[in-house]
N, C-alpha and C. Protein backbone atom coordinates (compact mmCIF):
# COMPACT_ATOMS: atom_id res chain seq x y z
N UNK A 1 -4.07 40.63 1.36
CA UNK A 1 -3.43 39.55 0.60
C UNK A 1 -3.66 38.19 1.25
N UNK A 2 -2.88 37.83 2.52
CA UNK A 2 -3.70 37.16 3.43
C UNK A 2 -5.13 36.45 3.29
N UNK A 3 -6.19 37.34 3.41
CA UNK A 3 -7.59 37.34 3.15
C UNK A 3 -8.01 36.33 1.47
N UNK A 4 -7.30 37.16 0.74
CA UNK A 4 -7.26 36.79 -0.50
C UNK A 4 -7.24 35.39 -0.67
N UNK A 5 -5.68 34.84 -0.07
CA UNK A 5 -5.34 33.68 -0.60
C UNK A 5 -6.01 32.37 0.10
N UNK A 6 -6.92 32.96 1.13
CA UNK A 6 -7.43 32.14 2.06
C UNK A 6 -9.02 31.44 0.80
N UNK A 7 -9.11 32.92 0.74
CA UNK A 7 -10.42 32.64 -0.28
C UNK A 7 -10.11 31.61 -1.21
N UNK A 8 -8.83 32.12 -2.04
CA UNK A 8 -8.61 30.87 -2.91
C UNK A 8 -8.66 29.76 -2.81
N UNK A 9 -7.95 29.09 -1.75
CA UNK A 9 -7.89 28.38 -0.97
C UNK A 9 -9.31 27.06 -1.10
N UNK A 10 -9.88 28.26 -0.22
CA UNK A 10 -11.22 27.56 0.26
C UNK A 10 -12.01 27.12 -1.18
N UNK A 11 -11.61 28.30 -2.16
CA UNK A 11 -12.90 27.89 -3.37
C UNK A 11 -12.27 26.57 -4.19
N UNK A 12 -10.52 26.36 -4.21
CA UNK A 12 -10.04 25.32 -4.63
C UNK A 12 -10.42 24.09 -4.07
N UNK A 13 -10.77 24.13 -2.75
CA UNK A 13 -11.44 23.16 -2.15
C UNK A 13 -12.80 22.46 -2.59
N UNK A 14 -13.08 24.18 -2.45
CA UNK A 14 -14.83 23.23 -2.88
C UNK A 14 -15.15 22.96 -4.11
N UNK A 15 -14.08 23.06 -4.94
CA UNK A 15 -13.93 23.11 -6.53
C UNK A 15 -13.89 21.38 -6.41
N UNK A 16 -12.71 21.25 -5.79
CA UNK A 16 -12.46 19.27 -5.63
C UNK A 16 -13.59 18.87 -5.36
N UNK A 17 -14.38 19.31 -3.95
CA UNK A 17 -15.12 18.38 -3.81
C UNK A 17 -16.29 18.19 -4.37
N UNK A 18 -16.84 18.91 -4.95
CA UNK A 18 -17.58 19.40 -6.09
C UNK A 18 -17.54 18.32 -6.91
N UNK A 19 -16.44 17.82 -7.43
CA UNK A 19 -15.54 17.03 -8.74
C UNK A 19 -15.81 15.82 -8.35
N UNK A 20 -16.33 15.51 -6.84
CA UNK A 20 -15.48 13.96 -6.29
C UNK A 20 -14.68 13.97 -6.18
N UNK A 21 -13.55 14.85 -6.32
CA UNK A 21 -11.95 14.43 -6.19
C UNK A 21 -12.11 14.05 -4.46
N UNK A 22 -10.93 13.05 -4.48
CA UNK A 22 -10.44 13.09 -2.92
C UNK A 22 -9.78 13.87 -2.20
N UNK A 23 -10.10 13.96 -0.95
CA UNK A 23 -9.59 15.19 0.08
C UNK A 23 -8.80 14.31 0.54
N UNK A 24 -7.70 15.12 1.36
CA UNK A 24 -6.85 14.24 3.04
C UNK A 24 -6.80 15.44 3.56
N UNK A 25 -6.50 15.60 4.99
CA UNK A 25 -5.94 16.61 6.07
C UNK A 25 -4.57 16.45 5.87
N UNK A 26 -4.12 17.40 6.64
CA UNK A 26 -2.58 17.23 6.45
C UNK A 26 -2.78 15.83 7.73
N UNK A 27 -1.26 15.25 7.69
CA UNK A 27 -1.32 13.76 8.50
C UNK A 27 -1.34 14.51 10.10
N UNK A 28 -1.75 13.68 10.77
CA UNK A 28 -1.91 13.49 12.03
C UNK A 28 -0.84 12.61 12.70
N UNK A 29 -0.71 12.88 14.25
CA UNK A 29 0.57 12.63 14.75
C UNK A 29 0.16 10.88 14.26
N UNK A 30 1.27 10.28 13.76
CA UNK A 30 1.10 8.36 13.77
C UNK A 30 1.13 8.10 15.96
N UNK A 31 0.46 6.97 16.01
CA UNK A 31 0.65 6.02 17.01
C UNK A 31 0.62 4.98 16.97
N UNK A 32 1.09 4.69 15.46
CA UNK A 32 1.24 3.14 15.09
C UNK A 32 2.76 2.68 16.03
N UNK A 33 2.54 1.42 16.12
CA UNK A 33 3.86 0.50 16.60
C UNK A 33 4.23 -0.01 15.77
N UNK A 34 5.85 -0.08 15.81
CA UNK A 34 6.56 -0.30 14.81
C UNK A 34 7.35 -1.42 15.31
N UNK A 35 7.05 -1.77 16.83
CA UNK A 35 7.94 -2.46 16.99
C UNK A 35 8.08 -4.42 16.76
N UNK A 36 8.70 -5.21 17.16
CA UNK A 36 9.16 -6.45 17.46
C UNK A 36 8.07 -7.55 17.24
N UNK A 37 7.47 -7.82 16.35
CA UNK A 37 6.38 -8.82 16.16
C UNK A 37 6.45 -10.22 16.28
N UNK A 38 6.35 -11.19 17.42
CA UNK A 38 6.01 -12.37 16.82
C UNK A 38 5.21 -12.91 16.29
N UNK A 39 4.96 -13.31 14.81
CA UNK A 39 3.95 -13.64 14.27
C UNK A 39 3.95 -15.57 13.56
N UNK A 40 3.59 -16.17 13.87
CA UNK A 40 3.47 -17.48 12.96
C UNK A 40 5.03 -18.13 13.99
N UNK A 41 5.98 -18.65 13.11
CA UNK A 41 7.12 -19.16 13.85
C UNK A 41 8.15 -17.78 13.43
N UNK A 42 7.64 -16.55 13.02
CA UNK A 42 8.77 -15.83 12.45
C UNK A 42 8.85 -14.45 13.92
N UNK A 43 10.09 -13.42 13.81
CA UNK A 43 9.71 -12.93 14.72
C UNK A 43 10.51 -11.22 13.83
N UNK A 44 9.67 -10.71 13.44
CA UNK A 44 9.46 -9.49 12.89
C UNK A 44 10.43 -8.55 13.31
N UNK A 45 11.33 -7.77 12.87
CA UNK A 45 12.03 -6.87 13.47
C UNK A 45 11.80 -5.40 14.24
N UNK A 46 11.84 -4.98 14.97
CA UNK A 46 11.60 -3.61 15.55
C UNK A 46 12.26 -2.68 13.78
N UNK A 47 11.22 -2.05 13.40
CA UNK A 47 11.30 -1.06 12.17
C UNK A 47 11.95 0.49 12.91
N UNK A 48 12.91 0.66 12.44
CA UNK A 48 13.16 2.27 13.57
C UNK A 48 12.59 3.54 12.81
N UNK A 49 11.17 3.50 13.79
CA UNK A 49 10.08 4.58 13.01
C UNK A 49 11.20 5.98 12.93
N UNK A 50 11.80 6.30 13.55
CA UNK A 50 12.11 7.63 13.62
C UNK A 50 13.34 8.09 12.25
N UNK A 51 13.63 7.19 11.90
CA UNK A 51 14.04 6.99 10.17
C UNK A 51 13.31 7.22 9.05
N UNK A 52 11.53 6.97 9.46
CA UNK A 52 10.31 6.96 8.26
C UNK A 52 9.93 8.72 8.36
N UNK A 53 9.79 8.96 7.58
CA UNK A 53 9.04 10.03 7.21
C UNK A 53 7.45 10.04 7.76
N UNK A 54 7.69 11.33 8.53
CA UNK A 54 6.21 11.14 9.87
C UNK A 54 4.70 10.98 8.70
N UNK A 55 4.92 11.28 7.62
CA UNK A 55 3.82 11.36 6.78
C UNK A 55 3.64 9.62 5.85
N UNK A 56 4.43 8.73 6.17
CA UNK A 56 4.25 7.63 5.72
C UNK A 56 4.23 6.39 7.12
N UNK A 57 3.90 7.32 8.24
CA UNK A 57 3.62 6.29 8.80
C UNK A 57 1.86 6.03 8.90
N UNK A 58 1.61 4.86 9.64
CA UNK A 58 0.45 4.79 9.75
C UNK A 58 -0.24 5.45 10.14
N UNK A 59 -1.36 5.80 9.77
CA UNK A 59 -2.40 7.11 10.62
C UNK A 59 -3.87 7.01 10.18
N UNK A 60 -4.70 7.21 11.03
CA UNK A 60 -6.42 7.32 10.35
C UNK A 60 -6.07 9.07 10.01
N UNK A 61 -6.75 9.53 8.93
CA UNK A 61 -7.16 10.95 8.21
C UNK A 61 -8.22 10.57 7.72
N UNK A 62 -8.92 12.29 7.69
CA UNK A 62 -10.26 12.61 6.83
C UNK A 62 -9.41 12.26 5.95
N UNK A 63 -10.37 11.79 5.39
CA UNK A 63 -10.72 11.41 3.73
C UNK A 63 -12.08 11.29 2.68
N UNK A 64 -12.20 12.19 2.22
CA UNK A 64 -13.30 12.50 1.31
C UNK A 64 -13.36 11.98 0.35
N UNK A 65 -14.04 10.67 -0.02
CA UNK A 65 -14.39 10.16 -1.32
C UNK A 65 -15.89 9.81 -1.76
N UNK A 66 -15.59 9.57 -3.35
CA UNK A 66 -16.93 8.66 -3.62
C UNK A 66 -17.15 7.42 -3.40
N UNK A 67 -15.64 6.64 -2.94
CA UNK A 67 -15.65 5.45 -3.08
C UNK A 67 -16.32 4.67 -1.58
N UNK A 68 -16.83 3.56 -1.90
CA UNK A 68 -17.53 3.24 -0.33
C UNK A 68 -16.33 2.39 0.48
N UNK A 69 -16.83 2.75 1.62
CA UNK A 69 -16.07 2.10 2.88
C UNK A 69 -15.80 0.59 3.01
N UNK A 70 -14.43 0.33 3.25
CA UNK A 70 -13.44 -1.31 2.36
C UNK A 70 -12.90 -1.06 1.41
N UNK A 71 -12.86 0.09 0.36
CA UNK A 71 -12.27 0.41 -0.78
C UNK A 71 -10.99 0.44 -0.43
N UNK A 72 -10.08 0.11 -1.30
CA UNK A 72 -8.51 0.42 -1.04
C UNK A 72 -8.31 0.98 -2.40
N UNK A 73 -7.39 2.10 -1.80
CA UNK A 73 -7.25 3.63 -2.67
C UNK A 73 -5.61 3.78 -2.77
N UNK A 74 -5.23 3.63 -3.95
CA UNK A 74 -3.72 3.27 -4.29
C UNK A 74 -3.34 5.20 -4.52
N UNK A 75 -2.83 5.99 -3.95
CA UNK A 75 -2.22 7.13 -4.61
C UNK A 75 -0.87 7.00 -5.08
N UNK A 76 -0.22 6.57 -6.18
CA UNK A 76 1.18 6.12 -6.57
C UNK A 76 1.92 7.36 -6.55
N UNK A 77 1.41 8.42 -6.95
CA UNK A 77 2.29 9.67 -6.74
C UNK A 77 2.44 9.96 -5.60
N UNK A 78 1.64 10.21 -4.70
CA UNK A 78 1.98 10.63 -3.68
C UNK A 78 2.25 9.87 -2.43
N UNK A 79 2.45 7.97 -3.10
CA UNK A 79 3.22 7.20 -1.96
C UNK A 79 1.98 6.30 -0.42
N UNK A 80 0.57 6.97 -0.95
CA UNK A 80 -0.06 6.53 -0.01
C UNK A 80 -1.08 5.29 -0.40
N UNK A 81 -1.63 4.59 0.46
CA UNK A 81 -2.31 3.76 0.03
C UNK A 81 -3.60 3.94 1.25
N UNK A 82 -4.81 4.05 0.88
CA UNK A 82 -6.01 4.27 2.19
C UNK A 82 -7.13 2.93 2.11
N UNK A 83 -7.23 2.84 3.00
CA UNK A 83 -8.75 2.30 3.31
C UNK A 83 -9.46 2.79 3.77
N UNK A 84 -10.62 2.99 3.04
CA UNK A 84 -12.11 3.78 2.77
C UNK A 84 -12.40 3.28 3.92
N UNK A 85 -12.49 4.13 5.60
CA UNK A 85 -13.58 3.48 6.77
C UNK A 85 -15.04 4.85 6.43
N UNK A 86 -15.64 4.50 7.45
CA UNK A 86 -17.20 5.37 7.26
C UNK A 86 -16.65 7.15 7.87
N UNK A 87 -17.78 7.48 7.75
CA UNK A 87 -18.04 8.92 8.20
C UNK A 87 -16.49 10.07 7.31
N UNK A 88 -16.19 9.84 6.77
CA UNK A 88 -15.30 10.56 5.98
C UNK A 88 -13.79 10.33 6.61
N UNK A 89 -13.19 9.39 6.72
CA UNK A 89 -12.10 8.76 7.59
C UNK A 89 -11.38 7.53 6.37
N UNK A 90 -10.79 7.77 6.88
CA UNK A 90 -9.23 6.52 5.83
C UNK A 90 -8.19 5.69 7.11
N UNK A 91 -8.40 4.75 6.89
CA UNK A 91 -5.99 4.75 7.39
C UNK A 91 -5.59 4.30 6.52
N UNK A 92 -4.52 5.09 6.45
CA UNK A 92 -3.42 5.48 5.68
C UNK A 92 -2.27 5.25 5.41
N UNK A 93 -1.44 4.49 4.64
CA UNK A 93 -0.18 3.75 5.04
C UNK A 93 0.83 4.53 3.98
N UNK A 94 1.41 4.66 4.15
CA UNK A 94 3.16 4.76 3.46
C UNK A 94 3.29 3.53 2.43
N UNK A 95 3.67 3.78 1.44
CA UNK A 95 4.24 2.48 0.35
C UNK A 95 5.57 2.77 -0.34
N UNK A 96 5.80 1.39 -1.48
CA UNK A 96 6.36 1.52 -1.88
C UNK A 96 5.75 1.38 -3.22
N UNK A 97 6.09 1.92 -4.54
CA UNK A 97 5.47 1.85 -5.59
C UNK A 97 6.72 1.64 -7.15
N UNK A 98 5.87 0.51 -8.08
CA UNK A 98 6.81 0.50 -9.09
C UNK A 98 7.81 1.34 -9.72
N UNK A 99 9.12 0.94 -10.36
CA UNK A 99 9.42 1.99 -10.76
C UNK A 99 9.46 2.80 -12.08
N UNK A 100 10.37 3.49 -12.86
CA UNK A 100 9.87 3.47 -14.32
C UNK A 100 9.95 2.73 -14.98
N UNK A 101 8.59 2.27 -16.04
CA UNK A 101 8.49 0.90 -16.80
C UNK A 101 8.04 0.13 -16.05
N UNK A 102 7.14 0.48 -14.89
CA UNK A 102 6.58 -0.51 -14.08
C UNK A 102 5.22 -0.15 -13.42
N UNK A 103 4.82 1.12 -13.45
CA UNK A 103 4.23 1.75 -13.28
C UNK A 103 2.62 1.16 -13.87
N UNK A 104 1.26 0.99 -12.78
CA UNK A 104 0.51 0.68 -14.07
C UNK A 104 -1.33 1.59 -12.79
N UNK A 105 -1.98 1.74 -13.72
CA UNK A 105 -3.28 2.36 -13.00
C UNK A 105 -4.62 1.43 -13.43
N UNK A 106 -5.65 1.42 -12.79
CA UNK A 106 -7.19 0.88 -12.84
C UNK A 106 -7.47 0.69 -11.78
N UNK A 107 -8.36 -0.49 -11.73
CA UNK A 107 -9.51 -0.96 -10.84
C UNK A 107 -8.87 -2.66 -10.82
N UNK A 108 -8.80 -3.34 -9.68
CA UNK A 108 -9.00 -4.32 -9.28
C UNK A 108 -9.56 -4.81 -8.05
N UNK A 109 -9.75 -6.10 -7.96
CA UNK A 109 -10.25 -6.51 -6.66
C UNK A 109 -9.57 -7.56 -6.03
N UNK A 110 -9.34 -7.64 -4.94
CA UNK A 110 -8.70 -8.35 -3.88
C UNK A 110 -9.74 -9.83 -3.74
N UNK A 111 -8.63 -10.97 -4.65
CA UNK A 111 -9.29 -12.29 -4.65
C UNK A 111 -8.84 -13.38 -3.15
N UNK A 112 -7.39 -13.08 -3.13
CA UNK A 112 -6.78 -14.16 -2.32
C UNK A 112 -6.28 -13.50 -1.09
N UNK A 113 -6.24 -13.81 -0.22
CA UNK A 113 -5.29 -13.25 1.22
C UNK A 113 -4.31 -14.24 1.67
N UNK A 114 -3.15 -14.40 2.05
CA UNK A 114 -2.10 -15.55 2.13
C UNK A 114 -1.24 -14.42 3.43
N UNK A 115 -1.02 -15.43 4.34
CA UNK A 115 -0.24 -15.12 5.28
C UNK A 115 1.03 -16.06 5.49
N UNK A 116 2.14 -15.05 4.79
CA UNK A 116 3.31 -15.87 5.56
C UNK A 116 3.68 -16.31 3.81
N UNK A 117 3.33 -15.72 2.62
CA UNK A 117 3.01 -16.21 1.53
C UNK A 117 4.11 -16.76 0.92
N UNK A 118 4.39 -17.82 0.03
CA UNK A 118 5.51 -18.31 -1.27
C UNK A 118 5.52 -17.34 -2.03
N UNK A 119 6.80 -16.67 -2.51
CA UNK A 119 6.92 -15.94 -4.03
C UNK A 119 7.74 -16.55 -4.87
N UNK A 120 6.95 -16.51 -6.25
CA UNK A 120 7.22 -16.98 -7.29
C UNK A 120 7.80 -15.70 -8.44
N UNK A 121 8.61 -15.80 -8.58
CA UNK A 121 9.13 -14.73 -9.59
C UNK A 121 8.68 -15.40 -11.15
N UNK A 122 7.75 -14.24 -11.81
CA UNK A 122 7.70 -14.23 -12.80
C UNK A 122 8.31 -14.34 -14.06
N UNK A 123 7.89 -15.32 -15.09
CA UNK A 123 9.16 -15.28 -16.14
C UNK A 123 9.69 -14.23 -16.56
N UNK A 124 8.74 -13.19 -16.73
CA UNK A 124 9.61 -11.99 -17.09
C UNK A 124 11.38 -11.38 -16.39
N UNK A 125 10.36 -11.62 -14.89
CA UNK A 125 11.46 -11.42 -13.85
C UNK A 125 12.40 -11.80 -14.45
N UNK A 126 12.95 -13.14 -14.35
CA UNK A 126 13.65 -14.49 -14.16
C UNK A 126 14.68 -13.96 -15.54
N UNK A 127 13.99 -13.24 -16.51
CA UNK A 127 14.99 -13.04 -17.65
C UNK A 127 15.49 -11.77 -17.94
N UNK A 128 15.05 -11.30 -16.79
CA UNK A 128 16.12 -9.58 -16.79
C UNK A 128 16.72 -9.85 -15.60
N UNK A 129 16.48 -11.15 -14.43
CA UNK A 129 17.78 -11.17 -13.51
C UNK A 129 17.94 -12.63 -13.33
N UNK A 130 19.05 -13.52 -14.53
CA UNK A 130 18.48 -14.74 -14.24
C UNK A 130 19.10 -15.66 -12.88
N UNK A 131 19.70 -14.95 -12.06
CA UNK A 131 19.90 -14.92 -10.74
C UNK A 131 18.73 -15.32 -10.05
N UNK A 132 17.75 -15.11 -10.22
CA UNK A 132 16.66 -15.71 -9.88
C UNK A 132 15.77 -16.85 -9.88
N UNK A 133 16.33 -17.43 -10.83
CA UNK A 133 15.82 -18.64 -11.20
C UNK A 133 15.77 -19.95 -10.60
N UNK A 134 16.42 -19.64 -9.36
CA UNK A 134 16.56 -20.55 -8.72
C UNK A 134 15.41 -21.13 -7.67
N UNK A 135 14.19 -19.56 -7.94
CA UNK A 135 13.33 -19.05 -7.08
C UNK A 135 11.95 -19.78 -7.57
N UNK A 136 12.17 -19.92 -9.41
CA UNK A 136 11.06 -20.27 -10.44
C UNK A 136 10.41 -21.37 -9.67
N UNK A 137 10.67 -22.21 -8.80
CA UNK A 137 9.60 -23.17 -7.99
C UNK A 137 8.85 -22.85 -7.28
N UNK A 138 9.40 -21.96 -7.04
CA UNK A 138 9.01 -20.55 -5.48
C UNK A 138 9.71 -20.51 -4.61
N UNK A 139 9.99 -19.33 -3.66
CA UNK A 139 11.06 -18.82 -2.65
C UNK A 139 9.79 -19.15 -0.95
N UNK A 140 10.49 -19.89 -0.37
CA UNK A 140 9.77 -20.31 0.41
C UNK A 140 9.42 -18.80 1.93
N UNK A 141 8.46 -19.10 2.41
CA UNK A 141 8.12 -18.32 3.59
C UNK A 141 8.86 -17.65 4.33
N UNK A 142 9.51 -16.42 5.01
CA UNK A 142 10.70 -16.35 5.49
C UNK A 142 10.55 -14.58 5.89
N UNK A 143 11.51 -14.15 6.72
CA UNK A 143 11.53 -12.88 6.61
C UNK A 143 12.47 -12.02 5.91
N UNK A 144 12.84 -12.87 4.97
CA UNK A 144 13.66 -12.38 3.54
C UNK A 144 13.25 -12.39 2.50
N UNK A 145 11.91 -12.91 2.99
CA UNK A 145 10.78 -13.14 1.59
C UNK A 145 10.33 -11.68 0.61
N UNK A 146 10.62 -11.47 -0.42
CA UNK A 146 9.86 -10.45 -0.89
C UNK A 146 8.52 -9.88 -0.75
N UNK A 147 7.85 -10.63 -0.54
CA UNK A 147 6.01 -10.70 -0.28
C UNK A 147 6.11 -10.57 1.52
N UNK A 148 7.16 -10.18 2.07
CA UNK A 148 6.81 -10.41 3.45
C UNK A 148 6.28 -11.12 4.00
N UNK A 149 5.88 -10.13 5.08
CA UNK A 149 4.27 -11.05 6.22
C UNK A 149 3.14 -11.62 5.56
N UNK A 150 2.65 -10.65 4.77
CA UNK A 150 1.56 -10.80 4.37
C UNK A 150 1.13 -10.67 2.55
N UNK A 151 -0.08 -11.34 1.94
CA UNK A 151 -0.15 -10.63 0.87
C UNK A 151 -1.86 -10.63 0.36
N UNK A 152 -1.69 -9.14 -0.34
CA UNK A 152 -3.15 -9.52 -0.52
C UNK A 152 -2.98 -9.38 -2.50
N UNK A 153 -3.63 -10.20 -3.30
CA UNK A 153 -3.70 -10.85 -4.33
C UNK A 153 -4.74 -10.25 -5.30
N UNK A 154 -3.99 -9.02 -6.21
CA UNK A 154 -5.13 -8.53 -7.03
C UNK A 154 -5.23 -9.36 -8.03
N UNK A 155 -6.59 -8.95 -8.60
CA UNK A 155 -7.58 -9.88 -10.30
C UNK A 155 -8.01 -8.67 -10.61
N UNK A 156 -7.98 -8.80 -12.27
CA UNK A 156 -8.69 -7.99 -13.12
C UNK A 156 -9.63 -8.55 -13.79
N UNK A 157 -10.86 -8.38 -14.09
CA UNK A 157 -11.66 -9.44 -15.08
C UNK A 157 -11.82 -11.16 -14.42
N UNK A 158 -11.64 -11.13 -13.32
CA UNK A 158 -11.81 -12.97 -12.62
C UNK A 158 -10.17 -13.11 -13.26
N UNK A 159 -8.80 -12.21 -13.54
CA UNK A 159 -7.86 -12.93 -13.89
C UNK A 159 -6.67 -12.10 -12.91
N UNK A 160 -5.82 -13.24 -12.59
CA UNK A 160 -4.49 -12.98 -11.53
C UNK A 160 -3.86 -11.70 -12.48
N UNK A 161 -3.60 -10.84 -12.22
CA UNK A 161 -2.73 -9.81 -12.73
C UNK A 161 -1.27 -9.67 -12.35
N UNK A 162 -1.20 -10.25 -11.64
CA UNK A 162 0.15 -10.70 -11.06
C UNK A 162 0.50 -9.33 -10.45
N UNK A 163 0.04 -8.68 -9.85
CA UNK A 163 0.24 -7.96 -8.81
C UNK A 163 -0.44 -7.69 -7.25
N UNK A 164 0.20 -7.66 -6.44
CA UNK A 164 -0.23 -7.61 -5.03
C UNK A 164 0.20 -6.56 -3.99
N UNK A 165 -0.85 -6.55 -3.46
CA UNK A 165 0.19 -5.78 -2.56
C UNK A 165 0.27 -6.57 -1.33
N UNK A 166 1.82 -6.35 -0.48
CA UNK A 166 2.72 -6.84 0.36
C UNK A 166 3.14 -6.70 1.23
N UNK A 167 4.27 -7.13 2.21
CA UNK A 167 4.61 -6.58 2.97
C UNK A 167 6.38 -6.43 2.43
N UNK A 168 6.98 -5.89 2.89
CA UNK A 168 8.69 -5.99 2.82
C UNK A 168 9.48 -5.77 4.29
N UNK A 169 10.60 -6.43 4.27
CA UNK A 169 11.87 -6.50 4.83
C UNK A 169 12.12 -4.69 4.47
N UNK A 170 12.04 -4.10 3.72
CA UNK A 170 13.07 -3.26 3.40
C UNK A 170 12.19 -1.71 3.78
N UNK A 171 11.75 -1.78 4.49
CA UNK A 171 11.17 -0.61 5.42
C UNK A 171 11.79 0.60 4.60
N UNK A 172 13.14 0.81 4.26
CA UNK A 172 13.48 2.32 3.98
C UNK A 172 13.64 2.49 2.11
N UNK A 173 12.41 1.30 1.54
CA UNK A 173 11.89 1.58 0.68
C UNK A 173 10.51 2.45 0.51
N UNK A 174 9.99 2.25 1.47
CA UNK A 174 8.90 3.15 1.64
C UNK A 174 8.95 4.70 1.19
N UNK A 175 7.83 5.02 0.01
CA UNK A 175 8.26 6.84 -0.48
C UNK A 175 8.60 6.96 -1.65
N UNK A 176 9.18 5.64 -2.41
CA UNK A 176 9.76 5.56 -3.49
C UNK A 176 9.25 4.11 -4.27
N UNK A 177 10.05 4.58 -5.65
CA UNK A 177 9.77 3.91 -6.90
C UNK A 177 10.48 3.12 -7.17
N UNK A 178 9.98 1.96 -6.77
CA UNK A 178 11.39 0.89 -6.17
C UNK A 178 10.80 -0.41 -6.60
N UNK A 179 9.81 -1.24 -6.92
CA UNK A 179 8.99 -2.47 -7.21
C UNK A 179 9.18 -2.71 -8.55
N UNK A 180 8.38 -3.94 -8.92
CA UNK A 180 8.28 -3.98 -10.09
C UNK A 180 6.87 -4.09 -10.55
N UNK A 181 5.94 -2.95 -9.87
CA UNK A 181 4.60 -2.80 -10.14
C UNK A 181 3.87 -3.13 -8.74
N UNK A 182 4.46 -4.25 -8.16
CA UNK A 182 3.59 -4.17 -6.47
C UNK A 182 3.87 -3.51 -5.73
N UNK A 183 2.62 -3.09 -4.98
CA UNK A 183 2.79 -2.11 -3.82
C UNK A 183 3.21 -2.52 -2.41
N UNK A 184 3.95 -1.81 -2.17
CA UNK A 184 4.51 -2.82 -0.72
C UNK A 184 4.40 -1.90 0.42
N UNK A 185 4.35 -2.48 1.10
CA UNK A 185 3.90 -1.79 2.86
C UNK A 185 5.27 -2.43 3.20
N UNK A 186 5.35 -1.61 4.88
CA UNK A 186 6.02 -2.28 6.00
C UNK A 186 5.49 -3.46 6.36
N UNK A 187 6.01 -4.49 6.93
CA UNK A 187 5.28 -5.15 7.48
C UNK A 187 4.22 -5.19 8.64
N UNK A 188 4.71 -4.45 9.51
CA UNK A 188 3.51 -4.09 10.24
C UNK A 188 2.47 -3.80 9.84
N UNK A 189 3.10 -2.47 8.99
CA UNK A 189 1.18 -2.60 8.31
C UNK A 189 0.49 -2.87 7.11
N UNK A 190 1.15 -4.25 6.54
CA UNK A 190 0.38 -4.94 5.54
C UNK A 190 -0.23 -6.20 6.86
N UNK A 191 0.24 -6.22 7.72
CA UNK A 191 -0.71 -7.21 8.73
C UNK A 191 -1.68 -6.45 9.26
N UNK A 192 -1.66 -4.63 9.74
CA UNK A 192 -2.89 -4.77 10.14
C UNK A 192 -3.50 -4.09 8.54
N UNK A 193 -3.37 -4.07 7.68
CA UNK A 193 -4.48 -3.76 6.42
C UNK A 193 -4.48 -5.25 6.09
N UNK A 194 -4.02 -6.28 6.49
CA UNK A 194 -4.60 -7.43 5.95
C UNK A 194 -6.08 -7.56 7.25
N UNK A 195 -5.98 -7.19 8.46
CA UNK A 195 -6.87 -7.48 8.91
C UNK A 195 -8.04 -6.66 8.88
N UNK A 196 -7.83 -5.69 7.75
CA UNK A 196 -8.99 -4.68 7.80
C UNK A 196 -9.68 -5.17 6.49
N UNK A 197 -8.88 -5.47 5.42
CA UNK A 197 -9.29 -5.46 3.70
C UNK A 197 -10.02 -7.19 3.84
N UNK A 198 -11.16 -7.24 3.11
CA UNK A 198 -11.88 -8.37 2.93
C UNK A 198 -11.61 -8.86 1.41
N UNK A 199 -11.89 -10.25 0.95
CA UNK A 199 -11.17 -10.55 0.14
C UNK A 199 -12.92 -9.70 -0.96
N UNK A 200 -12.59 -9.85 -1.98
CA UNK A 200 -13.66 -8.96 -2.99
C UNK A 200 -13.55 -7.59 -2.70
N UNK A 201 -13.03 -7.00 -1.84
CA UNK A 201 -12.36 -5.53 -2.02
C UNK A 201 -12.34 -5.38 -3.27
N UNK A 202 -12.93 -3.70 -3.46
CA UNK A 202 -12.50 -2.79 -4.33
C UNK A 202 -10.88 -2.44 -4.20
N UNK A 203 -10.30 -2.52 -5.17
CA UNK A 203 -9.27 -1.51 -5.16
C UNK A 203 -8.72 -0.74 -6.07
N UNK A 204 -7.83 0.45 -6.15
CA UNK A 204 -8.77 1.50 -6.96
C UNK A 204 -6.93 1.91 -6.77
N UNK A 205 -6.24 1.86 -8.34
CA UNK A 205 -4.96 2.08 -8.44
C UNK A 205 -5.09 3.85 -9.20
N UNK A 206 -4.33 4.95 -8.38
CA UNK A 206 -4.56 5.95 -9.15
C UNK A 206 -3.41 6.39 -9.94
């Protein structure tokens, strides 16, 4: 029986890769730092990793794709977000992802990079919480900022889609369906995937 299910196993495998589908390993121990950042004039909080779920912290994993190396690979179900490095390798971050009615999939590319960024709440926003409106000029730089540390600035067609992905304050959003369509990192590591992702990135929402 044993024997059996191993077989299965293996042929389900080579069935994916066969397909192009993407592979991962199970995660590998993280040795990301989570801790105390000074960055710009702001000074980042120690995140208490041992609260995160060991599978959403940062980590390089195999990763088997078609897509080429710089690609950023959105998995919304399953909470991860990768960057395509060479030889069959990713790192791998933990997110946070829209919730229902917010939810959206394709292809974009990474136009703008902004550190330390202004958020502007969308009109839509502004009229399902008009608590917000106070923001419609923009909410200035801060570590209460929604957009965090960092942001990187998707386009569809040469046009702003008004989604990005980010950093957040709210670390024990990570895992869940919590946005309103942007993907958000910890801050730690939307600074170091800001220093990995080049602006004209592929990125690839699944």
């Amino acid at each position: 029986m044993v024997y059996r299910n191993a077989l299965s196993a293996a042929g389900l495998f080579l069935t994916m890769a066969l397909a192009g589908c993407s592979t991962t390993s199970p995660f590998q121990t993280s040795t990301a730092s989570y801790s105390s950042v000074t960055d710009a004039a702001y000074v980042l909080p120690t995140v208490p990793v041992q609260k995160i779920a060991p599978e959403y912290r940062r980590q390089q994993v195999k990763y088997e794709t078609t897509e080429a190396p710089g690609t950023i690979v959105v998995d919304t179900q399953n909470k991860f977000l990768y960057h395509v490095e060479p030889d069959g390798k990713a790192m791998r971050y933990g997110i946070g992802v829209g919730r229902e009615g917010f939810q959206w999939k394709g292809n974009a590319k990474i136009a703008m990079k902004r550190e330390w960024p202004t958020w502007t709440p969308p009109a839509p926003m502004i009229k399902r919480q008009p608590e917000l409106a106070k923001y419609a000029g923009g909410m200035k730089p801060g570590l209460n900022n929604p957009l965090g540390a960092r942001a990187l600035y998707l386009y569809k067609g040469g046009r702003d889609s008004g989604y990005r992905l980010h950093g957040t304050p709210e670390w024990w959003s990570i895992g869940k369906n919590v946005s309103s369509g942007c993907i958000r990192l910890i801050n730690q590591d939307i600074m170091d995937l800001y220093d990995r992702a080049g602006v004209g990135a592929k990125v690839v929402v699944l």
